[in-house]
Protein backbone atom coordinates (compact mmCIF):
# COMPACT_ATOMS: atom_id res chain seq x y z
CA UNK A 1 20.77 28.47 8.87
CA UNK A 2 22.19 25.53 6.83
CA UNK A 3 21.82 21.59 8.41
CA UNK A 4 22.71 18.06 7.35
CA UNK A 5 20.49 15.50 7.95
CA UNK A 6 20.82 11.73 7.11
CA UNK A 7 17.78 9.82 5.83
CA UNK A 8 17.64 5.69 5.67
CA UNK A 9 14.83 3.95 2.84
CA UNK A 10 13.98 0.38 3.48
CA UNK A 11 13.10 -1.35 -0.17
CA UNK A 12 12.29 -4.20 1.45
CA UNK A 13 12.17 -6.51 -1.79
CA UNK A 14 10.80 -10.64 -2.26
CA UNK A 15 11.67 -12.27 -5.44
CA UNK A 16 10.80 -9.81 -7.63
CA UNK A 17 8.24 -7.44 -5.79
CA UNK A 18 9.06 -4.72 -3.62
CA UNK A 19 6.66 -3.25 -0.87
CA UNK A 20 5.49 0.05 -0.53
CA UNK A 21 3.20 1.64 1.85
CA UNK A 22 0.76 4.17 1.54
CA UNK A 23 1.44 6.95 3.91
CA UNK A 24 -0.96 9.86 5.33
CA UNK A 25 0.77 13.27 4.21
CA UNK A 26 -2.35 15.46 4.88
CA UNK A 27 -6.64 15.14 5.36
CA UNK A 28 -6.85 18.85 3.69
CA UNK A 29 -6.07 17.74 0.11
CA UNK A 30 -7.85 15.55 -1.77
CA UNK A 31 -5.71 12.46 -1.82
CA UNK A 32 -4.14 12.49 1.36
CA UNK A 33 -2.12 9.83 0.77
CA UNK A 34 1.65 9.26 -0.16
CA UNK A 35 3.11 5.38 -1.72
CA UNK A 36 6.95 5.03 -0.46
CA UNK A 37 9.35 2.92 0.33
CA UNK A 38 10.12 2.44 4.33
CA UNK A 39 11.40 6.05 5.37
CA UNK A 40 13.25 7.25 8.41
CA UNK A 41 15.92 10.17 9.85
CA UNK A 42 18.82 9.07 11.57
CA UNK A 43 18.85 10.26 14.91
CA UNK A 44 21.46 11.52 16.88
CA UNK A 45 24.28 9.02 17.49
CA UNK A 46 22.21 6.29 16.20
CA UNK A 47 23.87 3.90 13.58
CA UNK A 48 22.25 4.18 9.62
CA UNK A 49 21.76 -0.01 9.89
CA UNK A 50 19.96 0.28 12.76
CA UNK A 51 17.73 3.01 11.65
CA UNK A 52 16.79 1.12 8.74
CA UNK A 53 15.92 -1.92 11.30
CA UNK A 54 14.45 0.08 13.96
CA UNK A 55 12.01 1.66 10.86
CA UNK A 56 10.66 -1.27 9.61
CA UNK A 57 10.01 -2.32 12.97
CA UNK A 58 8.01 0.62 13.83
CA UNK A 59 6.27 0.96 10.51
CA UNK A 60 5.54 -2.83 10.04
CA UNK A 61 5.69 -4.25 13.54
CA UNK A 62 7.89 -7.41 12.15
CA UNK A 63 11.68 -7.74 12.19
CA UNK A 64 13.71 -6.72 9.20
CA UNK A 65 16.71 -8.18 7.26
CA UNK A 66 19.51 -5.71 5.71
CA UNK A 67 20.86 -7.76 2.39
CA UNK A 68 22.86 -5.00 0.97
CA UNK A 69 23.11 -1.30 0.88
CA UNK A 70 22.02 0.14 -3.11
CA UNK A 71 22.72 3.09 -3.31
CA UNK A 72 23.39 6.80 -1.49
CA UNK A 73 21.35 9.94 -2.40
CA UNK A 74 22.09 13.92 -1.78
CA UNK A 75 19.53 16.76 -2.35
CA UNK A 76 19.13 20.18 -1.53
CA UNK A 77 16.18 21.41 0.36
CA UNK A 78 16.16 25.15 0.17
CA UNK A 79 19.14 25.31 2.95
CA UNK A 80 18.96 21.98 3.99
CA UNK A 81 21.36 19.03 2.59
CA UNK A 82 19.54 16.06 2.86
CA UNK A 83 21.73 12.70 3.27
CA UNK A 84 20.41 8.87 2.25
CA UNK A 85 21.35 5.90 2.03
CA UNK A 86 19.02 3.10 0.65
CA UNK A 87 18.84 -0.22 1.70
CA UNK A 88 17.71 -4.07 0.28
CA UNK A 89 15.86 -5.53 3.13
CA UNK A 90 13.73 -8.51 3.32
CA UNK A 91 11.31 -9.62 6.17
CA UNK A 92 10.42 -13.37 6.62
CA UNK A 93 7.73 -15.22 4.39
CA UNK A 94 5.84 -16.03 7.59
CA UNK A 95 6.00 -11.92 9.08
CA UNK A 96 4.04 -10.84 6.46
CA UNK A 97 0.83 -12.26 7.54
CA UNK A 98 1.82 -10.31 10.93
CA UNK A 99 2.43 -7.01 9.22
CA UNK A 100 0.66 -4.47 11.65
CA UNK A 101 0.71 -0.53 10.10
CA UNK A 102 1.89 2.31 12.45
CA UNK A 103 -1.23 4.85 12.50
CA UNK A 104 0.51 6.88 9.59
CA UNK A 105 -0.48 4.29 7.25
CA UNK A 106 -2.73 3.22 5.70
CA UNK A 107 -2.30 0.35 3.89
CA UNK A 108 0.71 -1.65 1.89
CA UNK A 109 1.10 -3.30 -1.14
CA UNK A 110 3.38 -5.72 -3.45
CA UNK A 111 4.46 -4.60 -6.55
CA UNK A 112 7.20 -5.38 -9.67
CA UNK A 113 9.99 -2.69 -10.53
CA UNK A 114 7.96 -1.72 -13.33
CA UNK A 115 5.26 -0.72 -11.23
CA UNK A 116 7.13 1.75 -9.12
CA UNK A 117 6.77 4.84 -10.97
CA UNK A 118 2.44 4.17 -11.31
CA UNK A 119 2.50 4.72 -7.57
CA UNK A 120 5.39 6.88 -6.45
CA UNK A 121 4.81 10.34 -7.87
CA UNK A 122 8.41 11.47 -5.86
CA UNK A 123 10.63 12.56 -8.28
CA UNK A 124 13.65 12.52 -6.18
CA UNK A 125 12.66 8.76 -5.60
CA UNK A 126 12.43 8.25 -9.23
CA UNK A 127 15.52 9.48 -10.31
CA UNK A 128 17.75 7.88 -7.78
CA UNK A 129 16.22 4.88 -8.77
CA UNK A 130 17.28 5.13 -12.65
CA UNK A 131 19.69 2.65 -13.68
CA UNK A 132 19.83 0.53 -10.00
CA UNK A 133 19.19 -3.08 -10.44
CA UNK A 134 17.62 -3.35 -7.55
């Protein structure tokens, strides 16, 4: 059976740092642990801006900014199209200090554009970020 579904990221980006978090994929393997960008599906009927809102309000427990969309992605997944569209966000200077992980997480970091690629091993990620200013 073939589907569409529509993915949002959240780079959420200050000055020149961008946040990741470090997500739980599976305790079976030895590093259970993923680094992306804020990551959601679209749900039914729901608008792609308010995804990206309602995601970073779930993962981070503080209110989120949309500055501009960057970019749109399409992959295949075996039958599966997969949809994105990937955000600049920004949360307030004085949220951060409230930043409170969802249970899938485990922790979050800061880091420069060059940094990226030492922490997300996604090579769909990687790609669509060639050439974007971000």
């Amino acid at each position: 059976m073939q589907s569409t579904f529509l993915r949002v990221k959240g780079i959420i980006k200050k000055d020149d740092r961008y946040l990741l978090l470090k997500r739980w994929v599976d305790d079976r393997i030895p590093d259970p642990f993923v680094w992306e960008f804020i990551d959601a599906e679209v749900n039914h009927g729901e608008a792609p801006d308010d995804t990206v809102l309602r995601a970073i309000n779930e993962q981070l427990s503080v209110e989120g900014k949309i500055d501009k969309i960057e970019y749109t992605w399409s992959n295949m997944l075996g039958d599966t199209h997969c949809v994105g569209i990937a955000y600049i966000c920004s949360i307030a200077e004085a949220d951060e200090a409230n930043i409170v992980l969802s249970e899938e997480f485990g922790e979050w970091i800061w880091v420069t554009r060059e940094e990226i690629p030492e922490y997300i091993e996604n090579q769909y990620v990687l790609k669509d970020l060639e050439g974007k200013a971000l």
